[in-house]
C-alpha atoms as a PDB file:
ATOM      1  CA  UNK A   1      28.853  -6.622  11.656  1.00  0.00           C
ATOM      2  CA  UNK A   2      27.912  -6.228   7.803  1.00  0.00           C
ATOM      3  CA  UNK A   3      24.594  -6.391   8.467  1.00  0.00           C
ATOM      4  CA  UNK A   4      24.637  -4.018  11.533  1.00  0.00           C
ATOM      5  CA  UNK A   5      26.123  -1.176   9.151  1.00  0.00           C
ATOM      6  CA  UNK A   6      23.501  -1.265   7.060  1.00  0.00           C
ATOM      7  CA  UNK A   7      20.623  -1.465   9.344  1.00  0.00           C
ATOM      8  CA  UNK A   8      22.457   2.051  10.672  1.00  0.00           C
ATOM      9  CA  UNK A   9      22.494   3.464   7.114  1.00  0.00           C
ATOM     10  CA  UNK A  10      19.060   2.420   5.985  1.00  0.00           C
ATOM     11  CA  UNK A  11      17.204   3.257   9.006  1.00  0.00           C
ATOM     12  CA  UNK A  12      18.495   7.229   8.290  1.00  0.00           C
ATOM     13  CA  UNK A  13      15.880   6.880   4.990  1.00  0.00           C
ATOM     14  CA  UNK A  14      12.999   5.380   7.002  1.00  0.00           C
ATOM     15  CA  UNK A  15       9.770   7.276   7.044  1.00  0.00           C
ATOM     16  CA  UNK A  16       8.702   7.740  11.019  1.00  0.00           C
ATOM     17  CA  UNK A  17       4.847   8.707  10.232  1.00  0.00           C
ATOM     18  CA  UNK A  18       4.051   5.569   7.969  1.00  0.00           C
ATOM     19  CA  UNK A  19       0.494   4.771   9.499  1.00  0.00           C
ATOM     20  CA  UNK A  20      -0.771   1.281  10.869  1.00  0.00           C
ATOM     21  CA  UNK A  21      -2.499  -0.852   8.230  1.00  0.00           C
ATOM     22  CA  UNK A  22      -2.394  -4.912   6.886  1.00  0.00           C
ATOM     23  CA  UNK A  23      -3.841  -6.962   4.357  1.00  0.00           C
ATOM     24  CA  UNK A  24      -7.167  -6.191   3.643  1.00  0.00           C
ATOM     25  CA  UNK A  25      -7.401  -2.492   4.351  1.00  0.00           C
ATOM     26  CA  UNK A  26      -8.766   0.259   2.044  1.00  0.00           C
ATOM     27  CA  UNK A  27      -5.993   2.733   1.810  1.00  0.00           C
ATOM     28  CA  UNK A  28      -5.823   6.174  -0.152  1.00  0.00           C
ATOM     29  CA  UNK A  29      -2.238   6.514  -1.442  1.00  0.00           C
ATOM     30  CA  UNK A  30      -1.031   9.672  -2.106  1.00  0.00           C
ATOM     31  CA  UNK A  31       1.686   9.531  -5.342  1.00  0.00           C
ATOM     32  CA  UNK A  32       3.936  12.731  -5.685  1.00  0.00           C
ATOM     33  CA  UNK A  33       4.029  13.060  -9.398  1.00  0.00           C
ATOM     34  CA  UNK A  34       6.407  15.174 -11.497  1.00  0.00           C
ATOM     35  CA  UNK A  35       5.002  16.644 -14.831  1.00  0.00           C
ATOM     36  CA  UNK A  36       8.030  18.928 -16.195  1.00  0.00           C
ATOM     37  CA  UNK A  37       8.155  21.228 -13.234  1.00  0.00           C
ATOM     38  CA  UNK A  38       4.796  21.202 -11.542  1.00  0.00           C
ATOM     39  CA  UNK A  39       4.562  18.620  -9.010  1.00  0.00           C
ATOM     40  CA  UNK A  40       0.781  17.467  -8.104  1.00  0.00           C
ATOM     41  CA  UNK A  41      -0.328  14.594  -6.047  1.00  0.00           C
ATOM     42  CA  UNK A  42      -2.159  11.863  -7.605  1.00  0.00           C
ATOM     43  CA  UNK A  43      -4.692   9.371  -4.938  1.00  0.00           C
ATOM     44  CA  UNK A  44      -4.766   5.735  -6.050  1.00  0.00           C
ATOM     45  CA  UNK A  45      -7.541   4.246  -3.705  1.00  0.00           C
ATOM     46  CA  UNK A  46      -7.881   0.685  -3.174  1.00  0.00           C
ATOM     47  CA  UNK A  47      -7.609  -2.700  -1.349  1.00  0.00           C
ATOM     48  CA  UNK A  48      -4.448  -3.736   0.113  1.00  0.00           C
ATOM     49  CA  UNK A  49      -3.324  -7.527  -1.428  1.00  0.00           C
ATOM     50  CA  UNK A  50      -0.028  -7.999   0.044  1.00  0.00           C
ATOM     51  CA  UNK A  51       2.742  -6.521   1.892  1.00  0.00           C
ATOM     52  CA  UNK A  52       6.020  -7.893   1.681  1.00  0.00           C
ATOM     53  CA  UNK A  53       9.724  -7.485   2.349  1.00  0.00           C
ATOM     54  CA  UNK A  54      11.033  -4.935   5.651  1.00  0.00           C
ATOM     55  CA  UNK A  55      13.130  -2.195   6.252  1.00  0.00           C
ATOM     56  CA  UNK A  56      13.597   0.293   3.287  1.00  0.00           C
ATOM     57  CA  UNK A  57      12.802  -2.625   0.849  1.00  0.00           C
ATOM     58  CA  UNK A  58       9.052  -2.979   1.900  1.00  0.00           C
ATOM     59  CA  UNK A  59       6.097  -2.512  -0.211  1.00  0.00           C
ATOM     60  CA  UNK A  60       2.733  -3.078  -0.460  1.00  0.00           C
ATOM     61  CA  UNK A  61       0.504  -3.893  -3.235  1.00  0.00           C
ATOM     62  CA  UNK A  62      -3.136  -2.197  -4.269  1.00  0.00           C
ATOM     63  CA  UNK A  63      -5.591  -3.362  -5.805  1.00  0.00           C
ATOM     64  CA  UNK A  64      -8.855  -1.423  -7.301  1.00  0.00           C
ATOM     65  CA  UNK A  65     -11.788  -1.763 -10.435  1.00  0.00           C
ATOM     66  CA  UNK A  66     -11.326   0.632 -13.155  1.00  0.00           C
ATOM     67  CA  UNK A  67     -14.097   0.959 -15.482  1.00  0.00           C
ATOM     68  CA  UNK A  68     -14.754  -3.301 -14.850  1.00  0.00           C
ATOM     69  CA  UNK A  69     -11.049  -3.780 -15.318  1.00  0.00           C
ATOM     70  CA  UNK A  70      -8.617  -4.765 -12.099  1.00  0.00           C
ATOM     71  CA  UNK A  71      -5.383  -2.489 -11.856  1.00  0.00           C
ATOM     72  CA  UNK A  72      -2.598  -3.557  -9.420  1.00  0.00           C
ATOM     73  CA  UNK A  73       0.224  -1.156  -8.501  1.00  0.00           C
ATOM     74  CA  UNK A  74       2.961  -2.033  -6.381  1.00  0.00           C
ATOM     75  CA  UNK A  75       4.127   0.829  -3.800  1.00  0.00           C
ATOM     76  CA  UNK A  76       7.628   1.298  -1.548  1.00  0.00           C
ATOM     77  CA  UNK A  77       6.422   2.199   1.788  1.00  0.00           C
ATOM     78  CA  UNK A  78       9.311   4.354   2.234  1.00  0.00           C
ATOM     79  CA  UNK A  79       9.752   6.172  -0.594  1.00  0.00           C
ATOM     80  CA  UNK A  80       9.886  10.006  -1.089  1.00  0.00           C
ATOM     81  CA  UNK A  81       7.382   9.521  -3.781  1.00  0.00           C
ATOM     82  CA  UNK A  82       4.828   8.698  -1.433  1.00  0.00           C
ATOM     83  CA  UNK A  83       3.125  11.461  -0.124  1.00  0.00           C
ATOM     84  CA  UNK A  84       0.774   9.728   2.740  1.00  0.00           C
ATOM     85  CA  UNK A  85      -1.313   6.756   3.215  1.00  0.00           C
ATOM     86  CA  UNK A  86      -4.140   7.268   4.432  1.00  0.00           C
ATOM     87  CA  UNK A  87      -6.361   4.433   5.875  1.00  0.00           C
ATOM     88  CA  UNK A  88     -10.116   4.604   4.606  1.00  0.00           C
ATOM     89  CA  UNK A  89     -11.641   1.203   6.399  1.00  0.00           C
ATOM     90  CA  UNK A  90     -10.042  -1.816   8.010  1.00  0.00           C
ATOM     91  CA  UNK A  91     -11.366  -5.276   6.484  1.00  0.00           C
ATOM     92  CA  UNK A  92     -11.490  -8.669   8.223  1.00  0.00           C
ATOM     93  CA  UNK A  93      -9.132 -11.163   6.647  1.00  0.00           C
ATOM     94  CA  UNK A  94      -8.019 -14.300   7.700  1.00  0.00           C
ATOM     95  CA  UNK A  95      -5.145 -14.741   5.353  1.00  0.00           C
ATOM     96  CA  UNK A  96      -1.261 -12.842   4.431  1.00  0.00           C
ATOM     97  CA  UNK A  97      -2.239 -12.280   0.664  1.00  0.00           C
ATOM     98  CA  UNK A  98      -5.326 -11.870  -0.810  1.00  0.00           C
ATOM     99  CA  UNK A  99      -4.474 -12.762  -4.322  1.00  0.00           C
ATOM    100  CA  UNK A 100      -8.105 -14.685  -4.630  1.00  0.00           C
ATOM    101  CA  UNK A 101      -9.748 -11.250  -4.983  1.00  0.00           C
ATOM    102  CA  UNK A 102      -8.345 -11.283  -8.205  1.00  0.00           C
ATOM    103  CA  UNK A 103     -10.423 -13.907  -9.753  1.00  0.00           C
ATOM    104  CA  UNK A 104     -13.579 -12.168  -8.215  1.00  0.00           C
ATOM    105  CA  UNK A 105     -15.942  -9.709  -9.696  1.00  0.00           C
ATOM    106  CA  UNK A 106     -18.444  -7.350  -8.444  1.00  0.00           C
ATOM    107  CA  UNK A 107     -20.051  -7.422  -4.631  1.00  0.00           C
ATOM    108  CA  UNK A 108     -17.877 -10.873  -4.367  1.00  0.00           C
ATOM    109  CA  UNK A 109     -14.789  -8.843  -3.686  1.00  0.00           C
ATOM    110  CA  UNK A 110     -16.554  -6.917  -0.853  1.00  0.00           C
ATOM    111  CA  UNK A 111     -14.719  -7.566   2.501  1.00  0.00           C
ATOM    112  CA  UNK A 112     -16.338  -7.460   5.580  1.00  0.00           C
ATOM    113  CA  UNK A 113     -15.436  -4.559   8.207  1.00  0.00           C
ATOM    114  CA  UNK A 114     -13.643  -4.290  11.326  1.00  0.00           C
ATOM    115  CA  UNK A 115     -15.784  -3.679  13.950  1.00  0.00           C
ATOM    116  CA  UNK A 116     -14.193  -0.710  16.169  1.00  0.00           C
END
């Protein structure tokens, strides 16, 4: 019963146009960010590492090369912060989490395509 009342309360804060995309996708996401009182929207593009949890509690983490350097941010799926996701290419994995890219460098972290 517990858990039936809260699947009908969190499922009022669920985003209904979250896109299609897994482990091993290149994603744009699009961050609302606040800067006093001008609002802008920042892109973080990258490789999708992980996905984890469900409901309003899932997130999914990103993964990208900064000037040689690897930077990981975590995102809610659902959150008002996020403006959109935005799929860029679909990659061919054969694993849940793709935490081995992070020990790679260069063309070695290239993942192959989906063929349409």
């Amino acid at each position: 019963m517990a858990t039936d009342l809260l699947a009908l309360v969190e499922k009022t804060s669920l985003k209904s146009d979250v896109p299609q995309f897994a482990v091993g996708d290149t994603v744009d996401v699009h961050t609302r960010i606040l800067e006093g009182k001008d609002e802008r929207i920042q892109i973080f593009t990258g490789v999708v590492l992980a996905r984890s949890g469900s409901g309003t509690r899932e997130m999914f983490t990103v993964r990208r090369i900064v000037s040689g350097e690897g930077v990981e941010r975590k995102f809610p799926l659902h959150s008002p912060k996020i403006a959109k996701v935005e799929v860029k290419r679909s990659g061919v994995v054969r694993r849940a989490k793709l935490y081995y890219l992070r020990d790679r460098v260069g063309k070695a972290v290239r993942l192959r395509e989906k063929k349409a």
